[in-house]
Each structure stands twice: as C-alpha cells, then as structure tokens.
N, C-alpha and C. Protein backbone atom coordinates (compact mmCIF):
# COMPACT_ATOMS: atom_id res chain seq x y z
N UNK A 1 24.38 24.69 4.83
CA UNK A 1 24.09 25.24 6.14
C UNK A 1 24.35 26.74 6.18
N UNK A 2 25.52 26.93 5.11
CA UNK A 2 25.64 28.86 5.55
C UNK A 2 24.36 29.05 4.93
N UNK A 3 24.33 28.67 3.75
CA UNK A 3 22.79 29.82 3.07
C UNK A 3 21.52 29.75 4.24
N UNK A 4 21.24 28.88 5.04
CA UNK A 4 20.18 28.84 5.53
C UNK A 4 20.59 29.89 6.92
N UNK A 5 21.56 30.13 7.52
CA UNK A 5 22.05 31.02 8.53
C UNK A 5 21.71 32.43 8.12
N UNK A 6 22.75 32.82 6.39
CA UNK A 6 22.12 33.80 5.82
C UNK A 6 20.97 34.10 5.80
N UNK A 7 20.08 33.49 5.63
CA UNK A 7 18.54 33.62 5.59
C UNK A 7 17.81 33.82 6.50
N UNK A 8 18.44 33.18 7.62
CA UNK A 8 18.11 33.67 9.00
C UNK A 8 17.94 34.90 9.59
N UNK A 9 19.54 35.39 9.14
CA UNK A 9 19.85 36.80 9.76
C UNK A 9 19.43 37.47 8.62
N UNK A 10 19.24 37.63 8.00
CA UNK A 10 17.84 38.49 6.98
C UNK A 10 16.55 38.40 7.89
N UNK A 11 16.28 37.64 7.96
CA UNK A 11 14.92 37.33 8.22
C UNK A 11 14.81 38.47 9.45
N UNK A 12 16.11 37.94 10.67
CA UNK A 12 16.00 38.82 11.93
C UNK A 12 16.07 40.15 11.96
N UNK A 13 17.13 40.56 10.83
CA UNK A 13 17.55 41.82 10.91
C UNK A 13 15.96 42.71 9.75
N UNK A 14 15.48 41.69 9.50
CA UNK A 14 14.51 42.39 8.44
C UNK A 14 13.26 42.97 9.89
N UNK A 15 13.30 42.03 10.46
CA UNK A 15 12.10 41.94 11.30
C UNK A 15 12.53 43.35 12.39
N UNK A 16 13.74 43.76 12.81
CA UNK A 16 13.96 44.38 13.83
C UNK A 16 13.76 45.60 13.24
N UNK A 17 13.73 45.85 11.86
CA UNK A 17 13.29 47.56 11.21
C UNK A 17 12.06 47.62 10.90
N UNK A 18 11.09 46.64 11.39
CA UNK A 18 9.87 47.05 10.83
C UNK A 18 9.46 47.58 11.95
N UNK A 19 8.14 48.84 12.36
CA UNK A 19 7.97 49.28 13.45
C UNK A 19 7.03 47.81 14.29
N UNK A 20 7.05 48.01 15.61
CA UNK A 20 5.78 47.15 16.27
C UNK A 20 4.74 47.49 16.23
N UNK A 21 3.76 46.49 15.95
CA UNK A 21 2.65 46.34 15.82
C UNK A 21 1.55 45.86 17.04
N UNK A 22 0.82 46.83 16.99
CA UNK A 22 -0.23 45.61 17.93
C UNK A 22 -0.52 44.19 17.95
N UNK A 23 0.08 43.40 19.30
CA UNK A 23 -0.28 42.25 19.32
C UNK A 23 -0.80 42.55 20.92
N UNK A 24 -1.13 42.55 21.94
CA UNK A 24 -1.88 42.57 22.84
C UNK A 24 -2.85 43.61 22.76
N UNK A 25 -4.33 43.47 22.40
CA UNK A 25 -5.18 43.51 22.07
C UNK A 25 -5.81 44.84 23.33
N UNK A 26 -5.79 44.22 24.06
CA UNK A 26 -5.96 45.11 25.50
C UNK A 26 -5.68 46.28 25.57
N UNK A 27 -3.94 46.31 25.29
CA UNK A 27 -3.33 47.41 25.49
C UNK A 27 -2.58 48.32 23.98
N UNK A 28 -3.75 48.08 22.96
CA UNK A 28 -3.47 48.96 21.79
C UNK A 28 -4.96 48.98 21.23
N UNK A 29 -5.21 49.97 20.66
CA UNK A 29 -5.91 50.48 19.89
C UNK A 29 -5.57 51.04 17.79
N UNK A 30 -5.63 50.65 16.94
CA UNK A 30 -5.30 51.19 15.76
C UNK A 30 -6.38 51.55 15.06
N UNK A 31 -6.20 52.43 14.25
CA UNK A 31 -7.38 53.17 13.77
C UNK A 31 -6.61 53.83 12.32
N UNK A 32 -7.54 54.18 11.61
CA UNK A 32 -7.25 55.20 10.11
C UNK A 32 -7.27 56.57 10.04
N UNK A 33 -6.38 57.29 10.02
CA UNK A 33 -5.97 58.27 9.84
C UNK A 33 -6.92 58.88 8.02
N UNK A 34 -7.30 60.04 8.03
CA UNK A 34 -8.03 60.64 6.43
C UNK A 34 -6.92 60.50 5.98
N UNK A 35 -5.86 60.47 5.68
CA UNK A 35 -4.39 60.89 4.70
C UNK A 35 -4.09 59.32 4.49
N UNK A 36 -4.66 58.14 4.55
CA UNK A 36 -4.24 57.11 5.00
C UNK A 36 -3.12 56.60 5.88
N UNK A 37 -2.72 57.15 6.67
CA UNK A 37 -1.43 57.11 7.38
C UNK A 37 -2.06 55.76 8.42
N UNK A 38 -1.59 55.32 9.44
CA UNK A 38 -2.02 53.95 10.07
C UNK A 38 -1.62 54.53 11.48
N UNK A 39 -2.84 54.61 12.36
CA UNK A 39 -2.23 55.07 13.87
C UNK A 39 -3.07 54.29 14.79
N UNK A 40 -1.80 54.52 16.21
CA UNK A 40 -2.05 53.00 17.03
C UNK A 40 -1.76 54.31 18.25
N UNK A 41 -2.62 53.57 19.20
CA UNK A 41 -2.77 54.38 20.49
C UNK A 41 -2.20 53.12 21.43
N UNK A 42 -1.14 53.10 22.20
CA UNK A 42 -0.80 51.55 23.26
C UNK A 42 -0.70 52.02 24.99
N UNK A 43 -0.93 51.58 25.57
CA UNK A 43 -0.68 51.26 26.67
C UNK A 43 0.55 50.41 26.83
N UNK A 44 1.52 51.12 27.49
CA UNK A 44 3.33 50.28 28.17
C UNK A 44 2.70 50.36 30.22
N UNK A 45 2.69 49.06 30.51
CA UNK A 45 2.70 49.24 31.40
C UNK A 45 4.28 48.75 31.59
N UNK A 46 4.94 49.76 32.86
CA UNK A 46 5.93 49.91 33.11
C UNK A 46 6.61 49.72 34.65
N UNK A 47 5.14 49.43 35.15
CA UNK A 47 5.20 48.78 36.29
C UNK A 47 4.19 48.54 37.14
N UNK A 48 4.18 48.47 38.46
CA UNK A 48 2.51 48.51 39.15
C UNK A 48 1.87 49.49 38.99
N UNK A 49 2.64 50.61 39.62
CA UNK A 49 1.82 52.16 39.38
C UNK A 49 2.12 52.80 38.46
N UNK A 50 3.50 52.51 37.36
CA UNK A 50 3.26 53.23 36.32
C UNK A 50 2.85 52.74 34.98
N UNK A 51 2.56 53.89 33.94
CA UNK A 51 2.19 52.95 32.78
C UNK A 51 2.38 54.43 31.87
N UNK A 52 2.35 54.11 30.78
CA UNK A 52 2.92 54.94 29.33
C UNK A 52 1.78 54.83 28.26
N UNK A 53 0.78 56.05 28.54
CA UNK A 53 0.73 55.69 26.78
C UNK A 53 0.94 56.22 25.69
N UNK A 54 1.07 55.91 24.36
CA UNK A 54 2.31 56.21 23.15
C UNK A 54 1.06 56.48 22.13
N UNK A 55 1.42 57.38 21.25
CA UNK A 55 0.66 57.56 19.92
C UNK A 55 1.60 57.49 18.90
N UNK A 56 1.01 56.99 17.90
CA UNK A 56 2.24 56.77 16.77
C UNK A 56 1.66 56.61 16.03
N UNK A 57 1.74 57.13 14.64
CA UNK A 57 1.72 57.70 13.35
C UNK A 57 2.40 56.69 11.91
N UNK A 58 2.45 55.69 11.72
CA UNK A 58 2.80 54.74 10.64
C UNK A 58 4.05 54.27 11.35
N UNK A 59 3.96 54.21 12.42
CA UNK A 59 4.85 53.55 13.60
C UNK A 59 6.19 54.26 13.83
N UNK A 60 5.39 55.07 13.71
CA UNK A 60 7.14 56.39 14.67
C UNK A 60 5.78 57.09 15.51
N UNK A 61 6.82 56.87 17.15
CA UNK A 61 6.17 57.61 18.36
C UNK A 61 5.86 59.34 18.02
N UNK A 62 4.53 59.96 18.05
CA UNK A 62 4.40 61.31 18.32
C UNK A 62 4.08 62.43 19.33
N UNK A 63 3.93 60.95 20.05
CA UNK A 63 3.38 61.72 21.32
C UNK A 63 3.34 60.83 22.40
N UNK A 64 3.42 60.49 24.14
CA UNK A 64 3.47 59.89 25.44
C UNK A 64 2.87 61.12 26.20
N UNK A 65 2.44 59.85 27.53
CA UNK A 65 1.51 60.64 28.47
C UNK A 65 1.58 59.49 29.62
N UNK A 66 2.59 59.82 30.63
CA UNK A 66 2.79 59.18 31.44
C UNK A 66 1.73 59.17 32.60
N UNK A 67 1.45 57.77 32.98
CA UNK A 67 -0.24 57.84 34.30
C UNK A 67 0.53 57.33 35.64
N UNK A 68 1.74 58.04 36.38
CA UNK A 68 1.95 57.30 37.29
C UNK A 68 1.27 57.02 38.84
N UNK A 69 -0.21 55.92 38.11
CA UNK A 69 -1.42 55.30 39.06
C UNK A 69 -1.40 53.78 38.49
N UNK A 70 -1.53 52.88 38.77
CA UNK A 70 -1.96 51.09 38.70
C UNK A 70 -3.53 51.87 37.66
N UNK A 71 -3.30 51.08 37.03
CA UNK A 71 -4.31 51.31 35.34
C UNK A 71 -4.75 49.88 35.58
N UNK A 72 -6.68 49.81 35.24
CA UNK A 72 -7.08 48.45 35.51
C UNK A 72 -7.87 48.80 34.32
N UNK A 73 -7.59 49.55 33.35
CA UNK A 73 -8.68 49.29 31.93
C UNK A 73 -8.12 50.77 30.96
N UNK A 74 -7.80 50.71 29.70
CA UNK A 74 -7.32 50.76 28.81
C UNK A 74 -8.71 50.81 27.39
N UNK A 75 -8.94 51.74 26.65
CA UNK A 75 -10.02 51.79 25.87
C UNK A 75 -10.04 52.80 24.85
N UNK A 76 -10.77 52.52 23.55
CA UNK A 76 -10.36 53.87 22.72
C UNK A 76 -11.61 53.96 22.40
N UNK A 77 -12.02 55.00 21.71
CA UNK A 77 -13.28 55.52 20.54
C UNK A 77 -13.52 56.98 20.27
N UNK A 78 -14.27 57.24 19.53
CA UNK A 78 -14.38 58.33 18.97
C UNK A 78 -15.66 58.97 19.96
N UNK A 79 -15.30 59.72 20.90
CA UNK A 79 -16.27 60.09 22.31
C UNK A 79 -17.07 61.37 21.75
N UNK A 80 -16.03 62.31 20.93
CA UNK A 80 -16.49 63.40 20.81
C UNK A 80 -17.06 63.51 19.27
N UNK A 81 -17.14 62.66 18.47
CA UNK A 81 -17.73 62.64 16.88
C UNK A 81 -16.73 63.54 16.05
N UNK A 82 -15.67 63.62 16.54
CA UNK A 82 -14.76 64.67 15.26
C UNK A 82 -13.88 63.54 14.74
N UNK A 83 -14.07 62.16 14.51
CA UNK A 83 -13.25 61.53 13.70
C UNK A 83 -12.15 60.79 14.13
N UNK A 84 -11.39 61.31 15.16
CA UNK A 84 -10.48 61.32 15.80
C UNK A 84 -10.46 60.08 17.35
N UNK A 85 -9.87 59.06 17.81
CA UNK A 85 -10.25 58.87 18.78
C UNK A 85 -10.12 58.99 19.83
N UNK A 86 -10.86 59.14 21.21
CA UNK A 86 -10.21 59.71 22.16
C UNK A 86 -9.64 58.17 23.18
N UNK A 87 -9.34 58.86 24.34
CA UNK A 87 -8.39 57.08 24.84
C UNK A 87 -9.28 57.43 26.68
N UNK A 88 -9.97 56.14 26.90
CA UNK A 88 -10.03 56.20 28.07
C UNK A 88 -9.39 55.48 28.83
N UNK A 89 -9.14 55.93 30.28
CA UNK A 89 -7.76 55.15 31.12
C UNK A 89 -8.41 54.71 32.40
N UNK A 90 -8.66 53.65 32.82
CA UNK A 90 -9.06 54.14 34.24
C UNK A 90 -7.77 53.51 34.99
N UNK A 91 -7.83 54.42 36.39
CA UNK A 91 -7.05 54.38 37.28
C UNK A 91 -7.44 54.37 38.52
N UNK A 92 -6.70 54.08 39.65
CA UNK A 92 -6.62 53.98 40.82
C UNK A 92 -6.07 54.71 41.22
N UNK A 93 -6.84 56.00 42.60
CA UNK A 93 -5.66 56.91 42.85
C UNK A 93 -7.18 57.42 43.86
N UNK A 94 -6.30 58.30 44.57
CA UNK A 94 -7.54 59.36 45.68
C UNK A 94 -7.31 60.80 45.05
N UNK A 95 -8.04 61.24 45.62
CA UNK A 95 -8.10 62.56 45.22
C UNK A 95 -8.25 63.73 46.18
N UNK A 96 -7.87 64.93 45.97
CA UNK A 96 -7.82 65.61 46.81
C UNK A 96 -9.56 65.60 48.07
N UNK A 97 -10.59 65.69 47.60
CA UNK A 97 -12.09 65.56 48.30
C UNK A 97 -12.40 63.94 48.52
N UNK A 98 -11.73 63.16 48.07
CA UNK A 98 -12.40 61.83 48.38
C UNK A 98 -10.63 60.99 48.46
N UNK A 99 -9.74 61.18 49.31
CA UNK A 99 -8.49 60.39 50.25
C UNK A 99 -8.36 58.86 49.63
N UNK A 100 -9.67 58.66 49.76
CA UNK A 100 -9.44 56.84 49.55
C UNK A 100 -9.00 56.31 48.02
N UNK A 101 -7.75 55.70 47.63
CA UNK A 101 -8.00 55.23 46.57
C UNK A 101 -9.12 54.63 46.07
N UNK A 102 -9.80 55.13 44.66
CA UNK A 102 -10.62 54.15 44.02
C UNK A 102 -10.79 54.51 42.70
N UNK A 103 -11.49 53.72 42.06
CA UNK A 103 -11.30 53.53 40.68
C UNK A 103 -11.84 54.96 40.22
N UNK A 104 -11.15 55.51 39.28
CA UNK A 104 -11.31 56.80 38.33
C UNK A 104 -11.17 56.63 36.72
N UNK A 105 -12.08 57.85 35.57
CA UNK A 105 -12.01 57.19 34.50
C UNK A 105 -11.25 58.78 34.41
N UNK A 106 -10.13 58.63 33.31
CA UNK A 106 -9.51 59.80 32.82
C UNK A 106 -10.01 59.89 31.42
N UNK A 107 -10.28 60.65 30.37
CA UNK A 107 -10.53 60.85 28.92
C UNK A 107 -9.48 61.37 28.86
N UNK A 108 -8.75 61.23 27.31
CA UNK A 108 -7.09 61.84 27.00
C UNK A 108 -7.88 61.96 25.00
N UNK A 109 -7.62 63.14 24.74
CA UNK A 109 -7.67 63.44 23.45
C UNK A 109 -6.09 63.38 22.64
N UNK A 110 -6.53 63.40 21.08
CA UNK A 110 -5.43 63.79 20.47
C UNK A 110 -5.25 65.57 19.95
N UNK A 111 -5.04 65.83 20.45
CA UNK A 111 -4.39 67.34 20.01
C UNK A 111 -3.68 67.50 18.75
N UNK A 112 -4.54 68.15 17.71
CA UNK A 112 -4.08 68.68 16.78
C UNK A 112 -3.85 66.96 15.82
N UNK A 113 -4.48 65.68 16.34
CA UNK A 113 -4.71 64.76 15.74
C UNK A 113 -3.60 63.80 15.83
N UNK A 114 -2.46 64.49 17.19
CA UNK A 114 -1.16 63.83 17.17
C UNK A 114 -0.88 63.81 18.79
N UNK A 115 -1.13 64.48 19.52
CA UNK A 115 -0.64 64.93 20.88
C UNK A 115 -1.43 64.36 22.07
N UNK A 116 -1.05 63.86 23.23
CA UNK A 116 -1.89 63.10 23.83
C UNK A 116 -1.87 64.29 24.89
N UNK A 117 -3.00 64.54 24.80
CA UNK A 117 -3.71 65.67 26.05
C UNK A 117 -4.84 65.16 27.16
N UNK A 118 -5.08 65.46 28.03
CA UNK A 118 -5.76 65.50 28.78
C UNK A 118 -7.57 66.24 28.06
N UNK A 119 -8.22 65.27 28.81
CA UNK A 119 -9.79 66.29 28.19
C UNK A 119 -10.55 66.05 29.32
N UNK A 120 -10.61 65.25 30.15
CA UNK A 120 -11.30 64.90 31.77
C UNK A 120 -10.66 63.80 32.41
N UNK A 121 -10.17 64.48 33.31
CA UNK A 121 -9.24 63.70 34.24
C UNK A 121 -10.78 63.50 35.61
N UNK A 122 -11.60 62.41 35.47
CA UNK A 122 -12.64 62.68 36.43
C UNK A 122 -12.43 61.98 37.95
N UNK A 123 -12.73 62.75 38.86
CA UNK A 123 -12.65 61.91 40.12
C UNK A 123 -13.80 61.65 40.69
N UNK A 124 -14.93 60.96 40.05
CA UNK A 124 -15.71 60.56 40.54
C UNK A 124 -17.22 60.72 39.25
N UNK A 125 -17.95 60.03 39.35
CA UNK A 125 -19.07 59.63 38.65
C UNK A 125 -20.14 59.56 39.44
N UNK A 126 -21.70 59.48 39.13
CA UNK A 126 -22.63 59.64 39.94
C UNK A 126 -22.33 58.66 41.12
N UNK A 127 -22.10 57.06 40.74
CA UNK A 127 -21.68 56.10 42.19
C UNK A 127 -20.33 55.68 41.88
N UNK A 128 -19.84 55.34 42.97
CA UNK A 128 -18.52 54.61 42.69
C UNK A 128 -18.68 53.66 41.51
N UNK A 129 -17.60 53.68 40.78
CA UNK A 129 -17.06 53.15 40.07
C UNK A 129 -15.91 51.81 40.11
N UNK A 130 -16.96 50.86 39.59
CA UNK A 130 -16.35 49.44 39.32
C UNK A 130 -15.44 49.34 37.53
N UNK A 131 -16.21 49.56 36.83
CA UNK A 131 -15.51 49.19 35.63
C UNK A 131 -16.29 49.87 34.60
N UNK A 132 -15.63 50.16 33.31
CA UNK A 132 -16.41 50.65 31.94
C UNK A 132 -15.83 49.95 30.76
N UNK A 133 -15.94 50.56 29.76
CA UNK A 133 -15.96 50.29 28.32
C UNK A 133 -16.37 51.26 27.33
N UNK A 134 -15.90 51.21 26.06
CA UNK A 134 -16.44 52.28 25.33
C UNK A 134 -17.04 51.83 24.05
N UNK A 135 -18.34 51.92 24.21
CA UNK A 135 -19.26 51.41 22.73
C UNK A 135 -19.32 51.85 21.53
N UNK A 136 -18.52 51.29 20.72
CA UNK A 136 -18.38 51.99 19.46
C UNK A 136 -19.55 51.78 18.70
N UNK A 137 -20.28 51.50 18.80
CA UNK A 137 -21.69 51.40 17.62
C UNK A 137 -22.00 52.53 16.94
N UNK A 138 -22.13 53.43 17.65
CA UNK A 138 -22.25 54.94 17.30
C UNK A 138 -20.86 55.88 17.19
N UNK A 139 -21.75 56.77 16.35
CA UNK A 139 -21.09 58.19 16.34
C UNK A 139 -21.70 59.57 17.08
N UNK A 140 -21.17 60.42 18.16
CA UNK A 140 -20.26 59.55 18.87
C UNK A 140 -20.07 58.44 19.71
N UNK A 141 -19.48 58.07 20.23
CA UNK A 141 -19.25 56.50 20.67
C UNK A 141 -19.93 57.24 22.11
N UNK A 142 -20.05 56.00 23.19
CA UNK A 142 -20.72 56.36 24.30
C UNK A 142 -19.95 55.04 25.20
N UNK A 143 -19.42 55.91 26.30
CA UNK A 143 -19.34 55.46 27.62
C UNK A 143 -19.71 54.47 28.47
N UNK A 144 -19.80 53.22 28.59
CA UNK A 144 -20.90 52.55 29.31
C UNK A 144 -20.07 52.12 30.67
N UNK A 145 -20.59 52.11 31.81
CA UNK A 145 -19.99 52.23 32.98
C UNK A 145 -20.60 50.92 33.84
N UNK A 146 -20.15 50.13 34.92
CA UNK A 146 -20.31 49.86 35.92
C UNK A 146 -20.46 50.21 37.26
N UNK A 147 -21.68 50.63 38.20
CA UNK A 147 -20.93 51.33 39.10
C UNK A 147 -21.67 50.51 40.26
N UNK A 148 -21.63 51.07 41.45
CA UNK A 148 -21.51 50.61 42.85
C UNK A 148 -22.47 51.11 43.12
N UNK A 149 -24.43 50.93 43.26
CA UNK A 149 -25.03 51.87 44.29
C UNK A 149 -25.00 51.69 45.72
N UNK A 150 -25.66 52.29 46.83
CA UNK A 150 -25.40 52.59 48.29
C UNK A 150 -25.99 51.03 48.91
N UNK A 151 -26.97 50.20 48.18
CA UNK A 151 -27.09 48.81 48.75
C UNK A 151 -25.95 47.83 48.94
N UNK A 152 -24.95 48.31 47.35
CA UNK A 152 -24.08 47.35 46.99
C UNK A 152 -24.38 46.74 45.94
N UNK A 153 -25.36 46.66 45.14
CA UNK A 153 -25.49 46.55 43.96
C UNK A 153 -25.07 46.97 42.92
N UNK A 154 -24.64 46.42 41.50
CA UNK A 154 -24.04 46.90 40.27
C UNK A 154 -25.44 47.54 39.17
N UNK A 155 -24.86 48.63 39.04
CA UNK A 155 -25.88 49.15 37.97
C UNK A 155 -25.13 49.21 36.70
N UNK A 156 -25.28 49.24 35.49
CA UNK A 156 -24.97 49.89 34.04
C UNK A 156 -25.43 51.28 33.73
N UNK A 157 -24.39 52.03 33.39
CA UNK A 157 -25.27 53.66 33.00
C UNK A 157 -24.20 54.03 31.86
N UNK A 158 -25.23 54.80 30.94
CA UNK A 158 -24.47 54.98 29.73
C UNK A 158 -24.35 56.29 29.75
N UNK A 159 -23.20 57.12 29.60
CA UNK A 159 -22.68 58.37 29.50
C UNK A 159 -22.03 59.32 28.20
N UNK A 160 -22.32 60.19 28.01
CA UNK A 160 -21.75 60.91 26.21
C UNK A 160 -20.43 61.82 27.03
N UNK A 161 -19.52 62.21 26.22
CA UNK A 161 -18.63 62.90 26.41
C UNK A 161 -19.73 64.48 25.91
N UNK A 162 -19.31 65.24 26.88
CA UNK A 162 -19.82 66.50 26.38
C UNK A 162 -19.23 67.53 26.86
N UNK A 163 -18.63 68.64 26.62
CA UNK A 163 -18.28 69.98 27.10
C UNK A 163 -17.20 69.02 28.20
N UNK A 164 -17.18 69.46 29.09
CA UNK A 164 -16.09 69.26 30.48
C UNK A 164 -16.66 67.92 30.64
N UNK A 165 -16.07 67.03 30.45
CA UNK A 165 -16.52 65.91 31.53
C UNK A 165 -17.76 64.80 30.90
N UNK A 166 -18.35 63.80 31.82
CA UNK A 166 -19.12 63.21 30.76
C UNK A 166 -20.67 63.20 31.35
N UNK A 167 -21.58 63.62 30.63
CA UNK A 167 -23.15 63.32 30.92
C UNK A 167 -23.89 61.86 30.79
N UNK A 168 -24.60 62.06 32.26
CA UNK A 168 -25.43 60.58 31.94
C UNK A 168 -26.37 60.85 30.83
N UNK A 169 -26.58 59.44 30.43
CA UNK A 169 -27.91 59.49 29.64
C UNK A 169 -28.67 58.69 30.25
N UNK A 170 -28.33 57.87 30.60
CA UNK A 170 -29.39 56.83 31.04
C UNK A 170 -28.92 55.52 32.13
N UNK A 171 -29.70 54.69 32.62
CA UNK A 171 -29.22 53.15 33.24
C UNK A 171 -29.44 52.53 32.45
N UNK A 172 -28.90 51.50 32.07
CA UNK A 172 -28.82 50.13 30.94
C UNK A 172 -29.87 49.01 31.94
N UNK A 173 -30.43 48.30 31.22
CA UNK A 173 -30.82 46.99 32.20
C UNK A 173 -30.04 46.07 32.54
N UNK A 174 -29.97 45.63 33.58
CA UNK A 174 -29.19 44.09 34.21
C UNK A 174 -29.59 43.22 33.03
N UNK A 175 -28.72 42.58 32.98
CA UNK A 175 -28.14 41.26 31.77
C UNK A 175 -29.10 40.19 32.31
C-alpha cells in the first residue's frame, strides 16, 4: 500500500509542474509559433462582467488584457495575414454615441508577437450585431458576422480586417 501512495504523490506533484493546457475549447486558442515554441491565447472568465485574457508562450504567461464587460464569444485567427493571430472578443457594453448596451466586436493583436494590444475596439458595425466567428480557411482569415437588419431579420456579412477597423466584403446567403 505505501508504494502505491508513493506513486500517487508523484503522479500529483508531477502533474501540478506541468503548465495548463487547453481543455475548454471555447475559451483557448493554441497555435505555432516559427521558433517552434507552443502558444495559447485563453479567455479566464472571472466573473459576469469581468473576464481575462492571457497569452502564453510554452506555458509561462506574457501578456493579460483585462475586458471588464460580460463577453458572449471568444475567437482567434490570423485577420491581418502576418502569421500571427489576432483574438476577437465580443462584448456587451454602450458606448459613448449609442447608451444602450449591445453586442460589440473588439480585435486585440499580439504586439511584437507577445503583447496583447488593442487593434479595433469597434462600437458598432453596419447593423446591430447578434453574433460572429472567424473563418480560418484563408489567409487572411475573414470575419463572418450575424447581424440584425431594420425588419428584424438576420443577415450573414463577411468582413476583412483592414487599416483601422474592419471592411465589408460582402452578405453570405441564408442557410
């Protein structure tokens, strides 16, 4: 019975030095670094309105970027084609020209390939905004959005990251 206790507390104490890994799918992103190094972009939600997200580098933190807004979507890809991926956040929050909370998409780059920066914090899109996603098929990756037109209907529109902010390209067809 001791050897198997021993083995135990190996096992535990082995497990508590390895860094964490992505296991909720949602709220991490990992990707390859050129140097082979292994990096993970996560979402900590930390409460209703706040939430954390962490960059880390073969699993030591290099960088946080605190969103204190209720986060209803979490997303990564390579927006701008330099290799690198950028992190989209959306949030709930008003804004100084439009008072009412509603859904907003933020873009957050890595700086210098380590640093979580800001690149479009947007308050608003051609219609309100229901929900997005980010399509990795391409290089660069592209935006695809849900939004609200003035009937009340849901449209799809696909958007590129470009210069400040993001450009439409087009409406997608209904499914």
């Amino acid at each position: 019975m001791k050897g198997a206790t021993s083995i135990i507390r190996i096992l535990v104490v082995g497990m508590a030095c390895l860094p964490a890994a992505c296991t909720d799918k949602d709220s991490c992103f990992s990707y390859s670094l050129e140097n082979g190094l292994k990096g993970e972009i996560r979402l900590e939600h930390i409460h209703d309105s706040l939430s954390v997200l962490r960059h880390f580098i073969d699993g030591t933190e290099v960088s946080e970027w605190e969103l204190p807004y209720p986060v209803y979507r979490f997303d990564c890809g390579d927006l701008t084609g330099n290799g690198t991926p950028e992190i989209a956040v959306g949030v709930i929050k008003p804004t100084r020209y439009f008072p009412h909370p509603e859904k907003r998409l933020f873009l957050f780059k890595l700086y210098k390939g380590r640093l979580i920066r800001p690149l479009w914090m947007g308050s608003r899109l051609a219609r309100p905004l229901v929900d997005f996603h980010i399509l990795r098929d391409s290089v660069p990756a592209r935006v695809c959005t849900t939004e609200r037109v003035s009937d009340g209907t849901l449209v799809q529109a696909l958007y590129r990251q470009e210069g400040f902010g993001l450009a439409f390209e087009r409406n997608l067809p209904n499914p």
